[in-house]
C-alpha atoms as a PDB file:
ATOM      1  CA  UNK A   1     -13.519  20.859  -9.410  1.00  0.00           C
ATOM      2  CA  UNK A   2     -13.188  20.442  -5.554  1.00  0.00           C
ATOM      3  CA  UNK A   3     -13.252  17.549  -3.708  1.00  0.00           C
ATOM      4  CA  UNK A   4     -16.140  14.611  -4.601  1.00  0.00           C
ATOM      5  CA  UNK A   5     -19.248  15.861  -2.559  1.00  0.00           C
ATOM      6  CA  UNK A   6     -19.302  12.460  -0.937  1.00  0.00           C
ATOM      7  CA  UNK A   7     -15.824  13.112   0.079  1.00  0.00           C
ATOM      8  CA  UNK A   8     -16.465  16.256   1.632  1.00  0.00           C
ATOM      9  CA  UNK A   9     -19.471  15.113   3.636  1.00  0.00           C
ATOM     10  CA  UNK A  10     -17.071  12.068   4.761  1.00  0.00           C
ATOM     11  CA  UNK A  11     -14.395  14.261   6.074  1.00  0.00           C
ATOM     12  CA  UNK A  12     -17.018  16.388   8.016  1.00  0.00           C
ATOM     13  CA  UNK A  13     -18.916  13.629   9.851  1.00  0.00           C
ATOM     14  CA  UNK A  14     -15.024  12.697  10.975  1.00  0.00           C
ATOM     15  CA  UNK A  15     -13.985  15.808  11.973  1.00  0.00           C
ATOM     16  CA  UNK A  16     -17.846  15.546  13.967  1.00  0.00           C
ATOM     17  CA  UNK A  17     -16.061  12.714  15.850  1.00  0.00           C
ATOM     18  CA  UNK A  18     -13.670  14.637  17.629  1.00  0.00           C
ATOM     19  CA  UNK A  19     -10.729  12.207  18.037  1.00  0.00           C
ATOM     20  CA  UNK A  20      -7.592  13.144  18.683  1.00  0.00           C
ATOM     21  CA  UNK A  21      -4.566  13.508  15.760  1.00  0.00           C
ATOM     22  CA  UNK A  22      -2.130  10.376  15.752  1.00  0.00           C
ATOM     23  CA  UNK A  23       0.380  13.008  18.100  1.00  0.00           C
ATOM     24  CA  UNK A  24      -1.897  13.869  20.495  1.00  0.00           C
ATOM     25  CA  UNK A  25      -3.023  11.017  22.712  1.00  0.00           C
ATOM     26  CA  UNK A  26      -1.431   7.200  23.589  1.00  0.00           C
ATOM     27  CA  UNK A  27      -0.782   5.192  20.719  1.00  0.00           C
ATOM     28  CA  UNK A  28      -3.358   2.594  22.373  1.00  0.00           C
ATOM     29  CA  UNK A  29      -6.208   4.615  22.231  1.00  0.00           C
ATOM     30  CA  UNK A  30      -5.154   6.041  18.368  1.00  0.00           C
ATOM     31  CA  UNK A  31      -4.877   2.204  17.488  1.00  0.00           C
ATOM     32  CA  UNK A  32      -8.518   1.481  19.319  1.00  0.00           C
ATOM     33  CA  UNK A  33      -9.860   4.477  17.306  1.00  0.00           C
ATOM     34  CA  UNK A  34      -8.712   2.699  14.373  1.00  0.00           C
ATOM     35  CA  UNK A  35     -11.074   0.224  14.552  1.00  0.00           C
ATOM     36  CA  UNK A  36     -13.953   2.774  14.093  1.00  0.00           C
ATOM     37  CA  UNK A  37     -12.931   2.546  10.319  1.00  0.00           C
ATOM     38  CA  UNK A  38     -15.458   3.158   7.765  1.00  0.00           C
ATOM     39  CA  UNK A  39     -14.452  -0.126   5.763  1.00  0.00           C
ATOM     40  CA  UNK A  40     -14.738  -2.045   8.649  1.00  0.00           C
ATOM     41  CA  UNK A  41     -18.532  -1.589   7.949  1.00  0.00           C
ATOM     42  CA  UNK A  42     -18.704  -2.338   4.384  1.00  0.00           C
ATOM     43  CA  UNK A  43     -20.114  -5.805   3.492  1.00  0.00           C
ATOM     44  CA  UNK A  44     -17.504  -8.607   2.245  1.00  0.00           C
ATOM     45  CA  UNK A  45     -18.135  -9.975  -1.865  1.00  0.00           C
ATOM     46  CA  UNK A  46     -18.130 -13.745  -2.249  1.00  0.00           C
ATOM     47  CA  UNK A  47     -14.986 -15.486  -2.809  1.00  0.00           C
ATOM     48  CA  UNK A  48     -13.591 -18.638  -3.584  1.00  0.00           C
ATOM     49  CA  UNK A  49     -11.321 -18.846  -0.453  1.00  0.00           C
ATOM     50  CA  UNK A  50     -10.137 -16.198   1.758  1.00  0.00           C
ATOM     51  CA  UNK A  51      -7.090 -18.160   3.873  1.00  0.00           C
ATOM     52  CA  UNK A  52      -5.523 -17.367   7.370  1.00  0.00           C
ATOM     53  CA  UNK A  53      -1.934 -18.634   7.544  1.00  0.00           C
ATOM     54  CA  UNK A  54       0.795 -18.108   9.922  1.00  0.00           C
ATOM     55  CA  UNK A  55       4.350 -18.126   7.947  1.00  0.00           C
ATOM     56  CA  UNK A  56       7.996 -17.827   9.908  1.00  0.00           C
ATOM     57  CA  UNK A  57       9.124 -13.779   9.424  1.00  0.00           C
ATOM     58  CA  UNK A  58      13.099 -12.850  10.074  1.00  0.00           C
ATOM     59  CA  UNK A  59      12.049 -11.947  14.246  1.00  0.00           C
ATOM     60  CA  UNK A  60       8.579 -12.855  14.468  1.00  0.00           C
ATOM     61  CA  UNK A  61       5.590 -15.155  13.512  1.00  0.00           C
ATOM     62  CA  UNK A  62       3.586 -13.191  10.342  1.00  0.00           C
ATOM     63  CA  UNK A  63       0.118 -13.463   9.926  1.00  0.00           C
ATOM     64  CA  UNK A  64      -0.922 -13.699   6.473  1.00  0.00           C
ATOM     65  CA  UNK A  65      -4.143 -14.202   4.706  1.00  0.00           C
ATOM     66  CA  UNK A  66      -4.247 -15.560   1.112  1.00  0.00           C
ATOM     67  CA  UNK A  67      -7.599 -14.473  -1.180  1.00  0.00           C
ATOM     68  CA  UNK A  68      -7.952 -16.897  -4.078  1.00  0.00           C
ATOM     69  CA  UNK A  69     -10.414 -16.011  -6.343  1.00  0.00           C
ATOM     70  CA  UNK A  70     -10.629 -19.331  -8.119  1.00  0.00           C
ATOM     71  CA  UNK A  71      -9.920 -22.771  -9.160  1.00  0.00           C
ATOM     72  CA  UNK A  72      -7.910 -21.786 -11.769  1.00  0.00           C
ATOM     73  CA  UNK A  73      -4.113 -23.273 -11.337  1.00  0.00           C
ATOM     74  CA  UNK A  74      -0.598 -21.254 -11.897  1.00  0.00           C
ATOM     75  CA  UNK A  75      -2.736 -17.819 -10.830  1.00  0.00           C
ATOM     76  CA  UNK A  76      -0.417 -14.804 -11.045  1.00  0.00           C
ATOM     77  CA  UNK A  77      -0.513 -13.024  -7.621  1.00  0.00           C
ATOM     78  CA  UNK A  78      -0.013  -9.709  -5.781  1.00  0.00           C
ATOM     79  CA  UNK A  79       1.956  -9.687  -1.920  1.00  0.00           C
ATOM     80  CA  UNK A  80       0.262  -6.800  -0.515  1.00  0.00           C
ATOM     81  CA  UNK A  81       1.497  -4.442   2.288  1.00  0.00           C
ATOM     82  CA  UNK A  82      -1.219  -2.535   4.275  1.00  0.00           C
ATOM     83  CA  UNK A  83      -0.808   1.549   4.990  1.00  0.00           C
ATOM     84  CA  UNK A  84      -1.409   3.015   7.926  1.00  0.00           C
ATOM     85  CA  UNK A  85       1.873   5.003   9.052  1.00  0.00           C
ATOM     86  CA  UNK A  86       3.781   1.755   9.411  1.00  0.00           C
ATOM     87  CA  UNK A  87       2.038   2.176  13.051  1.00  0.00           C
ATOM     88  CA  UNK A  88      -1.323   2.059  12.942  1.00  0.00           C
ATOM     89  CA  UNK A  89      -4.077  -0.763  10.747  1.00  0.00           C
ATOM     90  CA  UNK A  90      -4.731  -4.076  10.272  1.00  0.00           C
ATOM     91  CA  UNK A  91      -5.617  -6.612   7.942  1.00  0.00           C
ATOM     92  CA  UNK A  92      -9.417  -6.446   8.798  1.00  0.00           C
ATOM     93  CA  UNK A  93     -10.066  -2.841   7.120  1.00  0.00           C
ATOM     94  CA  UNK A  94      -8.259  -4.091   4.162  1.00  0.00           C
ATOM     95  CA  UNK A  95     -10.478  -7.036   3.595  1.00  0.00           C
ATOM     96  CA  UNK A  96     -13.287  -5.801   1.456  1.00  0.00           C
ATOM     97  CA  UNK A  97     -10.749  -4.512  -0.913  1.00  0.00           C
ATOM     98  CA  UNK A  98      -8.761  -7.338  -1.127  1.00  0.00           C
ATOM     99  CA  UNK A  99     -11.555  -9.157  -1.911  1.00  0.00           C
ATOM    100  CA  UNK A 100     -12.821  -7.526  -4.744  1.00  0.00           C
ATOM    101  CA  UNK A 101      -9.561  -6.985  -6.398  1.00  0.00           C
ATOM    102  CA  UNK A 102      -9.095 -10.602  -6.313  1.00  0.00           C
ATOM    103  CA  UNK A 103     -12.113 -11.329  -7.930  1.00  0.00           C
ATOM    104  CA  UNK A 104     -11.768  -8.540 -11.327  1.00  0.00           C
ATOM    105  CA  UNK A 105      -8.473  -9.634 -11.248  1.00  0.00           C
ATOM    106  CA  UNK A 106      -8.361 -13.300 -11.045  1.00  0.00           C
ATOM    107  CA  UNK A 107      -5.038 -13.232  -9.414  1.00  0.00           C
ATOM    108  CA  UNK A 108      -4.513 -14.269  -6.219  1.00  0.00           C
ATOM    109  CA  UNK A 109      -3.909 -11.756  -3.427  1.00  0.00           C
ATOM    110  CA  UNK A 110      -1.316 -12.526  -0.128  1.00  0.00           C
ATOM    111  CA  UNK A 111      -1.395  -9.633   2.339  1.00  0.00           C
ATOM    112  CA  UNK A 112       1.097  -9.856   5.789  1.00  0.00           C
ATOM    113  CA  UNK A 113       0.493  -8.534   8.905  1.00  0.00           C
ATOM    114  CA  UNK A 114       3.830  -7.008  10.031  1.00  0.00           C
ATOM    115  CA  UNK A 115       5.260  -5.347  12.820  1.00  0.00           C
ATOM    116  CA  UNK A 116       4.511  -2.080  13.468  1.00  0.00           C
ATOM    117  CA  UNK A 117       6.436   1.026  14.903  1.00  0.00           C
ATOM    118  CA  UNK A 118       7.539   2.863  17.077  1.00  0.00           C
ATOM    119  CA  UNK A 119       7.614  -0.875  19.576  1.00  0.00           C
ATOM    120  CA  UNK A 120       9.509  -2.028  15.655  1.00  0.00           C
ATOM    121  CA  UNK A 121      11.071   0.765  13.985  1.00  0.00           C
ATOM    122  CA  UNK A 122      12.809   0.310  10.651  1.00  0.00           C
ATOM    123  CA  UNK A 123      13.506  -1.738   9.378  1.00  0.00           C
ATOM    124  CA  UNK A 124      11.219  -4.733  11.028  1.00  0.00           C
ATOM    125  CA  UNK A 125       8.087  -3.992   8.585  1.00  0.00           C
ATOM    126  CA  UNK A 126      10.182  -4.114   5.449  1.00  0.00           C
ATOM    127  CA  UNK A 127      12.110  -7.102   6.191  1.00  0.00           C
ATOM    128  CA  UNK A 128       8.910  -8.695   7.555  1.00  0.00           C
ATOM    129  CA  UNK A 129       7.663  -8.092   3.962  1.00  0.00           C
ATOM    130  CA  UNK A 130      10.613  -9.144   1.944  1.00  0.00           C
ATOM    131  CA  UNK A 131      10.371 -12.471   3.862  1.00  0.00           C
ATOM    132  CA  UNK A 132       6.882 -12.743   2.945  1.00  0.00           C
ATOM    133  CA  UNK A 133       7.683 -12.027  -0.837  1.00  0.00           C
ATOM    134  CA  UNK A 134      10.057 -14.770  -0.289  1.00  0.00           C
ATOM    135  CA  UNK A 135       7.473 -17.019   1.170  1.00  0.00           C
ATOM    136  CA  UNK A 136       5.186 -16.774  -1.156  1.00  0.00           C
ATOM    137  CA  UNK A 137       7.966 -17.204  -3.909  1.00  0.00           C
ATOM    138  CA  UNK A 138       9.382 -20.502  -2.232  1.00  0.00           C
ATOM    139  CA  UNK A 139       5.598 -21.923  -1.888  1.00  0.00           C
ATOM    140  CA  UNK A 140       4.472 -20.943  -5.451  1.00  0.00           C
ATOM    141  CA  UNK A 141       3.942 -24.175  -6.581  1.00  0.00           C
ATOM    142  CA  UNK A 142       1.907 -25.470  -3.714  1.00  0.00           C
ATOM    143  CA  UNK A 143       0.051 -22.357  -3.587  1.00  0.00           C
ATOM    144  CA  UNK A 144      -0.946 -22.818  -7.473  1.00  0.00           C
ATOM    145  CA  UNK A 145       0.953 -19.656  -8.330  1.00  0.00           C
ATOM    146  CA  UNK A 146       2.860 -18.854 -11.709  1.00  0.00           C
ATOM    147  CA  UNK A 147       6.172 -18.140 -10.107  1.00  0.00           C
ATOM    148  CA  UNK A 148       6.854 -15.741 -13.274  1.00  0.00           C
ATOM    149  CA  UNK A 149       3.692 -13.545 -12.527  1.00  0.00           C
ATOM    150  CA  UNK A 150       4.458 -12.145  -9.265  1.00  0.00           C
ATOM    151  CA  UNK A 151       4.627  -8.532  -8.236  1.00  0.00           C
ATOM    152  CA  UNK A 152       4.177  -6.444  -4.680  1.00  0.00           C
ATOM    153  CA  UNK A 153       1.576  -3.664  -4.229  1.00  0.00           C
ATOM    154  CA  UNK A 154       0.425  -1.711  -1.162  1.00  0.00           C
ATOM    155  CA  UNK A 155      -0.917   1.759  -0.138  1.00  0.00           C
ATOM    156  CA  UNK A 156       0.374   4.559   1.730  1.00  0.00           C
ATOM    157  CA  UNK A 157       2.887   2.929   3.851  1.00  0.00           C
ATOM    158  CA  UNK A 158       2.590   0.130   2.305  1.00  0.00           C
ATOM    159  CA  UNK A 159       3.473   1.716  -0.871  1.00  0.00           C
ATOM    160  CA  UNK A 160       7.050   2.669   0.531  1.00  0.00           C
ATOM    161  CA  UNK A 161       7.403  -1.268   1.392  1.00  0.00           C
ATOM    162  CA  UNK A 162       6.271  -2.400  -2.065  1.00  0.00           C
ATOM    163  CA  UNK A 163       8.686   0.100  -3.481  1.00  0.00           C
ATOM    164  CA  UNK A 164      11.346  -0.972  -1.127  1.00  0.00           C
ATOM    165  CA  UNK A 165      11.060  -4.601  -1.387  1.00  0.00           C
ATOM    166  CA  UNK A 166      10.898  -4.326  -5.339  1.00  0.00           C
ATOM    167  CA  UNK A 167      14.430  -2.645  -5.187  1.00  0.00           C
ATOM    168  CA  UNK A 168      15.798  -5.168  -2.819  1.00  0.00           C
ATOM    169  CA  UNK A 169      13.984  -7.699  -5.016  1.00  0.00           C
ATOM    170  CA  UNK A 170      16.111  -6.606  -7.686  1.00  0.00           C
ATOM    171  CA  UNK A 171      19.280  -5.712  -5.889  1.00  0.00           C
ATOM    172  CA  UNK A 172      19.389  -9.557  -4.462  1.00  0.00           C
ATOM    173  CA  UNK A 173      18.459 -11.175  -7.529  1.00  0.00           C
ATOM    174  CA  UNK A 174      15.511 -12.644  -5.656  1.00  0.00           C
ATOM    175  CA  UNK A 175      13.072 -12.584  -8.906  1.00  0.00           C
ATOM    176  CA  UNK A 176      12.008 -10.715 -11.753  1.00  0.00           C
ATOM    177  CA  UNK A 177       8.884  -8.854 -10.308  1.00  0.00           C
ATOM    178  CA  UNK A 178       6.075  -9.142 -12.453  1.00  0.00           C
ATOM    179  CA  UNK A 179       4.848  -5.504 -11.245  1.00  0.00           C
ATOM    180  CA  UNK A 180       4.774  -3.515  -8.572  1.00  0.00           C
ATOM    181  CA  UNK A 181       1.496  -1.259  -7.550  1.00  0.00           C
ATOM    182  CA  UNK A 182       2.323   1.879  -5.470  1.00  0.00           C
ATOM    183  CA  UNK A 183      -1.257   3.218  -4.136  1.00  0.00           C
ATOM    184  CA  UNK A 184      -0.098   6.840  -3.249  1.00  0.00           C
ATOM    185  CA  UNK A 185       3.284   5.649  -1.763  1.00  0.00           C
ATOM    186  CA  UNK A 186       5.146   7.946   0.932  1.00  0.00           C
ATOM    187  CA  UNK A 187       8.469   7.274  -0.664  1.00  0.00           C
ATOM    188  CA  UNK A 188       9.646  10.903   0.188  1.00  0.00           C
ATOM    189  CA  UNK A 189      10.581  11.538   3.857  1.00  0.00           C
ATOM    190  CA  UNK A 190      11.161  15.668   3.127  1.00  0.00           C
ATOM    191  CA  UNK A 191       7.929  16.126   1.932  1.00  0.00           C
ATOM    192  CA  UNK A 192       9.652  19.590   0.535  1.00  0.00           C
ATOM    193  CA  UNK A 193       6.889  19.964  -2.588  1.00  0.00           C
ATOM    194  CA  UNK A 194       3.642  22.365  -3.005  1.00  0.00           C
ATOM    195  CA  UNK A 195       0.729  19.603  -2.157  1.00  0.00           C
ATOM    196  CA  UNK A 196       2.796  18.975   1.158  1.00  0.00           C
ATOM    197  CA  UNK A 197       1.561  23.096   1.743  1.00  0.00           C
ATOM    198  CA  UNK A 198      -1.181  23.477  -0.194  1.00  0.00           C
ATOM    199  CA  UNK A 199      -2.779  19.717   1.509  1.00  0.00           C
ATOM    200  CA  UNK A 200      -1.491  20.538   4.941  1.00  0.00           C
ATOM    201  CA  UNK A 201      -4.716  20.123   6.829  1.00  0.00           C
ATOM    202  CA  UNK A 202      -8.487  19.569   6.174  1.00  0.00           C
ATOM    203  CA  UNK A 203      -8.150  16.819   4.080  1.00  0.00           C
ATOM    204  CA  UNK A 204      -7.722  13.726   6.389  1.00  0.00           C
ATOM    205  CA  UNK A 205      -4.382  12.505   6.110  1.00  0.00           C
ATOM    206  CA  UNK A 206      -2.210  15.468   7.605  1.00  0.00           C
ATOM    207  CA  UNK A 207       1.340  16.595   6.450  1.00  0.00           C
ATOM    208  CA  UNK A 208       2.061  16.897  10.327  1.00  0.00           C
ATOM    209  CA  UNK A 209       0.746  13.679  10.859  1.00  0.00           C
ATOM    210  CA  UNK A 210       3.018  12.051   8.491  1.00  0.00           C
ATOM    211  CA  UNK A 211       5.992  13.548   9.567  1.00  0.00           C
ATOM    212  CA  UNK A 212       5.092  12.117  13.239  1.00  0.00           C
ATOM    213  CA  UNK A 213       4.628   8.632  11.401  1.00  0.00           C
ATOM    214  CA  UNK A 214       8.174   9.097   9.696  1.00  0.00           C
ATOM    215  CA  UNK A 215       9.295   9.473  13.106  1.00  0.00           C
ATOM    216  CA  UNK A 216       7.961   6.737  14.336  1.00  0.00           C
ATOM    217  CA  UNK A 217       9.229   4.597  12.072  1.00  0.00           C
ATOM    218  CA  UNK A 218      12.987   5.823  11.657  1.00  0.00           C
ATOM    219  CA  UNK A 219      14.778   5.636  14.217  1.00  0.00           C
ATOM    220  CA  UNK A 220      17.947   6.815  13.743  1.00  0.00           C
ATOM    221  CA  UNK A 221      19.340   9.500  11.616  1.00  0.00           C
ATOM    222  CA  UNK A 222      21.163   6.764   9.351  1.00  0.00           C
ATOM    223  CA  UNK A 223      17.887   5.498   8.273  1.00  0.00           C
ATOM    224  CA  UNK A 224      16.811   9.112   7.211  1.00  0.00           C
ATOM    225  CA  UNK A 225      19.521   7.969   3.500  1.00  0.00           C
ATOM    226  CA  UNK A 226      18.544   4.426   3.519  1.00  0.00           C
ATOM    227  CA  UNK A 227      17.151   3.432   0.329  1.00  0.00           C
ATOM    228  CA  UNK A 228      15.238   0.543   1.894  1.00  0.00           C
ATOM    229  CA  UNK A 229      13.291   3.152   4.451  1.00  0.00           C
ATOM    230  CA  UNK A 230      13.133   6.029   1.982  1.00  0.00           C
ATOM    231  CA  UNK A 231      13.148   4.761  -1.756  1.00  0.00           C
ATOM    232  CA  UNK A 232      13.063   8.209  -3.471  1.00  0.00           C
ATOM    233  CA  UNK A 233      17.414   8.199  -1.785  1.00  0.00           C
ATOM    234  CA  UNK A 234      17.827   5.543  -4.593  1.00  0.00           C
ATOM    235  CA  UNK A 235      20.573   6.312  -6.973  1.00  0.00           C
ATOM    236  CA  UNK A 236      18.813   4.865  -9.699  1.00  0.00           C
ATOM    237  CA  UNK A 237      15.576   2.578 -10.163  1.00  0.00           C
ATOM    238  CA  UNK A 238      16.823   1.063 -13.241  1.00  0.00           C
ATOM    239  CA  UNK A 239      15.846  -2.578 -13.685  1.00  0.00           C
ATOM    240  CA  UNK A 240      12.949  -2.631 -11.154  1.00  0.00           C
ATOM    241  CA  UNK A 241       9.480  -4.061 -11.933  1.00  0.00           C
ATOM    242  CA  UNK A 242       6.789  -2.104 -14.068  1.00  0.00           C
ATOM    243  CA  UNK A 243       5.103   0.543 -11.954  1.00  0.00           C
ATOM    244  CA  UNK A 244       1.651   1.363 -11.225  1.00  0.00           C
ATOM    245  CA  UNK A 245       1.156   4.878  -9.519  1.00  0.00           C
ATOM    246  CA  UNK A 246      -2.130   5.801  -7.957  1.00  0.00           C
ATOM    247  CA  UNK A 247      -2.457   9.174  -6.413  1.00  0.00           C
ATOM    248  CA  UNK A 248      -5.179  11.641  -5.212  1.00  0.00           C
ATOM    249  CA  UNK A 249      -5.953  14.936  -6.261  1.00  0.00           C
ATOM    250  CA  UNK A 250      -6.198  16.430  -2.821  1.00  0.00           C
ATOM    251  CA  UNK A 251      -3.562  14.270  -0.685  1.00  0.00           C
ATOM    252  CA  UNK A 252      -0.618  15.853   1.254  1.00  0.00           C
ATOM    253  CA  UNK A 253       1.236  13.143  -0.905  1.00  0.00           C
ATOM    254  CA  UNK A 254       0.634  13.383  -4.631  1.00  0.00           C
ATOM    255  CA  UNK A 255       3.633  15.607  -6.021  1.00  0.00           C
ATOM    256  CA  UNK A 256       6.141  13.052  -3.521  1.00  0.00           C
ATOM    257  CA  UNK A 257       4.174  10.457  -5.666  1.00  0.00           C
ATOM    258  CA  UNK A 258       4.674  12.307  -8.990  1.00  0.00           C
ATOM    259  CA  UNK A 259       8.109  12.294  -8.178  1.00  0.00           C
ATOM    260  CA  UNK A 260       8.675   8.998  -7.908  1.00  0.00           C
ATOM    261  CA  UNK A 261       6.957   8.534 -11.173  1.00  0.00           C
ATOM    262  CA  UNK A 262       9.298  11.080 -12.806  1.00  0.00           C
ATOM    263  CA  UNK A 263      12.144   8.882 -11.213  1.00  0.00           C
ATOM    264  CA  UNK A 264      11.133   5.809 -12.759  1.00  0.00           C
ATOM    265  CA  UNK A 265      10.548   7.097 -15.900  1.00  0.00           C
ATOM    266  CA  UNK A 266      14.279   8.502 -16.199  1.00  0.00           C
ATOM    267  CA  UNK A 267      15.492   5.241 -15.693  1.00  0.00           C
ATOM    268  CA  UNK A 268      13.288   3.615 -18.079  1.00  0.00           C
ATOM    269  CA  UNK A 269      11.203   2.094 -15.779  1.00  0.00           C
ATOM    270  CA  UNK A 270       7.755   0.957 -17.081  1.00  0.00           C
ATOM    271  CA  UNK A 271       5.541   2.913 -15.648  1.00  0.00           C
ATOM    272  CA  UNK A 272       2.144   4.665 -15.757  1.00  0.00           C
ATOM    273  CA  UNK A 273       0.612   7.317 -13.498  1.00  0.00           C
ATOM    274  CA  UNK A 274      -3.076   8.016 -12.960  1.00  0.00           C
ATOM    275  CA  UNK A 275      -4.472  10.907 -10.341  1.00  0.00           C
ATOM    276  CA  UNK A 276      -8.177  10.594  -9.100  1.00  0.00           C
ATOM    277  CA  UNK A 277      -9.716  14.280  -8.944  1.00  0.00           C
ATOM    278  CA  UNK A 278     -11.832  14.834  -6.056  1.00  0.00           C
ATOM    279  CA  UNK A 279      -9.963  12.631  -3.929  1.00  0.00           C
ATOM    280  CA  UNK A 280      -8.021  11.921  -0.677  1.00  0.00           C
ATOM    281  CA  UNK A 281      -5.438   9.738   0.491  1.00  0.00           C
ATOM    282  CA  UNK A 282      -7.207   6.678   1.676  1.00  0.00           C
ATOM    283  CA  UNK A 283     -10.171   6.571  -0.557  1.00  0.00           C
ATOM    284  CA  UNK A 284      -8.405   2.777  -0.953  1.00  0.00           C
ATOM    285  CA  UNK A 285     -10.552   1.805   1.861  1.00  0.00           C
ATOM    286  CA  UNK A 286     -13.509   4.344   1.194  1.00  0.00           C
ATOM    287  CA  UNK A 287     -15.765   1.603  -0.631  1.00  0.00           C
ATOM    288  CA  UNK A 288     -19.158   2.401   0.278  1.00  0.00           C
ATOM    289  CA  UNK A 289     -18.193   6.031   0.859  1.00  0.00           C
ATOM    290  CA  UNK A 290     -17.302   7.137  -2.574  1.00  0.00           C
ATOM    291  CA  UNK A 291     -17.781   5.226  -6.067  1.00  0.00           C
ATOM    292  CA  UNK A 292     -14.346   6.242  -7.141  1.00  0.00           C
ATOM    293  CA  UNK A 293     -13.127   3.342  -5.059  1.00  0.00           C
ATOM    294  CA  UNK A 294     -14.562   0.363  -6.601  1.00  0.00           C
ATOM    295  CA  UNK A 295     -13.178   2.040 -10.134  1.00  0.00           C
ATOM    296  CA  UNK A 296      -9.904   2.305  -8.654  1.00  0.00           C
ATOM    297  CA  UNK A 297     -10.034  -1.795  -7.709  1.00  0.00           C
ATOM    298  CA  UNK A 298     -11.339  -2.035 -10.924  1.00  0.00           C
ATOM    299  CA  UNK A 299      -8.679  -0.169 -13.014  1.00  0.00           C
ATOM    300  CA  UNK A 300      -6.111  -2.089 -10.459  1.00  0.00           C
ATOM    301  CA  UNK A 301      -7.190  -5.053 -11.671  1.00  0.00           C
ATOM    302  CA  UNK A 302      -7.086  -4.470 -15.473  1.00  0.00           C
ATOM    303  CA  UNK A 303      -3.653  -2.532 -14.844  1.00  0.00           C
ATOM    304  CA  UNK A 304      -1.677  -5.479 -13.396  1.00  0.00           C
ATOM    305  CA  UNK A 305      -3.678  -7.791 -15.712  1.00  0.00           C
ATOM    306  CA  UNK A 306      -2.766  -5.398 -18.944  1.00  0.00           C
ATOM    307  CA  UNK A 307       1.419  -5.566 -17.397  1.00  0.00           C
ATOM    308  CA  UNK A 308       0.874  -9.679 -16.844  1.00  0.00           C
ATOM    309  CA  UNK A 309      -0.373  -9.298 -20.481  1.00  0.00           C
ATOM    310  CA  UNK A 310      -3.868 -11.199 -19.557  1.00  0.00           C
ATOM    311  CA  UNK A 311      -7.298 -10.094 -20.681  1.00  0.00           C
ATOM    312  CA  UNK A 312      -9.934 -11.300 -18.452  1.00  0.00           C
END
């Protein structure tokens, strides 16, 4: 079918923009460019509480922010871990989103801000975010969350550290993950599969751009086989928490992401996959752009509530 006609038009008034790819100017102006985000425009829902917290991370202090839908006590909740390249975001695009899941979901959302690459390579963001997993975890009770209905989620980037952290989760005995949601995850560092080609270019995220954010974040060739920087180098998933898999139809990403799928499943993971047509990676943050965004926060919401076995 082609991508979404709102999609297309989206991707042209960028390209209209004429800013430079992620490789080809200083990382200071790429970040300030950042902030010309579309979501950063889109209008915030109500909420019960939206919370800014600083917490203690392994080298550094962590913003957090904690959206609570409700009153309700002993909430589940979601630790979320933003995308952008492990360089480049913040929490501010992610708001609206946040926001909204929270509310169809009733759960309560925590999302960190950690520390980006190349100034932190590997592995500062994922230990940033296992600490805040912990965090939250250690503070359940005075945060009014069920300690037995916790799971990770995250896009992009933040997909590999959900991934990553529900391993170590598991690997450490830290807790039994409730679920983890992988919003088309970059869990392959290769990249050796036909969207990777067939994706390359023209459809906002860029295979060459996410080889230069690879590169930014690893920074040696020993991280290249670690299963904490690249997940898909795991001998076997067996054991982690249920999966959800998001992907888009026309994302540089998508067969890395049915890969990972096809991984879990061999190792009798829970797990279910779902690919929007029409759509590119980061239509996460597209609400207002393209309607196929507040389904997906929708769906997200009665996925992790269908895993938690709740029915809003």
């Amino acid at each position: 079918m082609g991508l979404k006609p709102e999609i297309k038009a989206y991707l042209t008034e960028l390209a209209s923009l004429g800013l430079p790819q992620v490789w080809q100017a200083p990382l200071d102006e790429i970040r300030e460019n950042n902030k010309l985000n579309v979501a950063l425009q889109q209008p915030l829902v109500e909420i019960e509480l939206v919370e800014q917290r600083r917490i203690s991370g392994p080298t550094s202090v962590l913003p957090i922010r904690i959206y609570r839908p409700t009153n309700d006590s002993n909430l589940p909740a979601m630790v979320f871990f933003h995308g952008g390249g492990w360089v480049l975001n913040f929490l501010d695009i992610y708001e609206p989103a946040l926001r909204k899941i929270a509310n169809h979901g009733n759960f309560i959302i925590v999302a960190v801000e950690y520390q980006k690459a190349p100034e932190h390579p590997y592995p500062a963001a994922f230990t940033d975010c296992y600490a805040t997993l912990k965090w939250v975890i250690d503070n359940a009770s005075d945060l009014s969350i069920d300690q037995s209905s916790i799971g990770v989620g995250g896009d992009s980037a933040g997909g590999n550290l959900a991934s990553t952290v529900a391993i170590r989760a598991l690997n450490e005995n830290l807790i039994s993950l409730a679920f983890q949601l992988l919003i088309y995850p970059c869990n392959d560092l290769d990249m050796a599969y036909p969207s990777a080609i067939n994706f390359a270019q023209g459809y906002g995220l860029t295979t060459q751009a996410m080889k230069w954010f690879w590169e930014q974040y690893l920074a040696t060739a020993e991280d290249k086989n670690d299963l904490y920087a690249v997940p898909i180098k795991a001998k076997t998933l067996r054991g982690v928490a249920p999966a959800i898999l998001i992907a888009a139809e026309f994302d540089p990403l998508t067969d890395g992401v049915k890969s990972y799928y096809q991984k879990l499943m061999n190792d009798s993971v829970p797990a279910i996959y779902k690919e929007y047509s029409g759509q590119i990676h980061g239509f996460f943050n597209l609400s207002g752009v393209t309607p196929d965004a507040d389904l997906l926060y929708l769906d997200i919401a009665n996925e992790v509530n269908a895993i938690l076995g709740r029915h809003k």
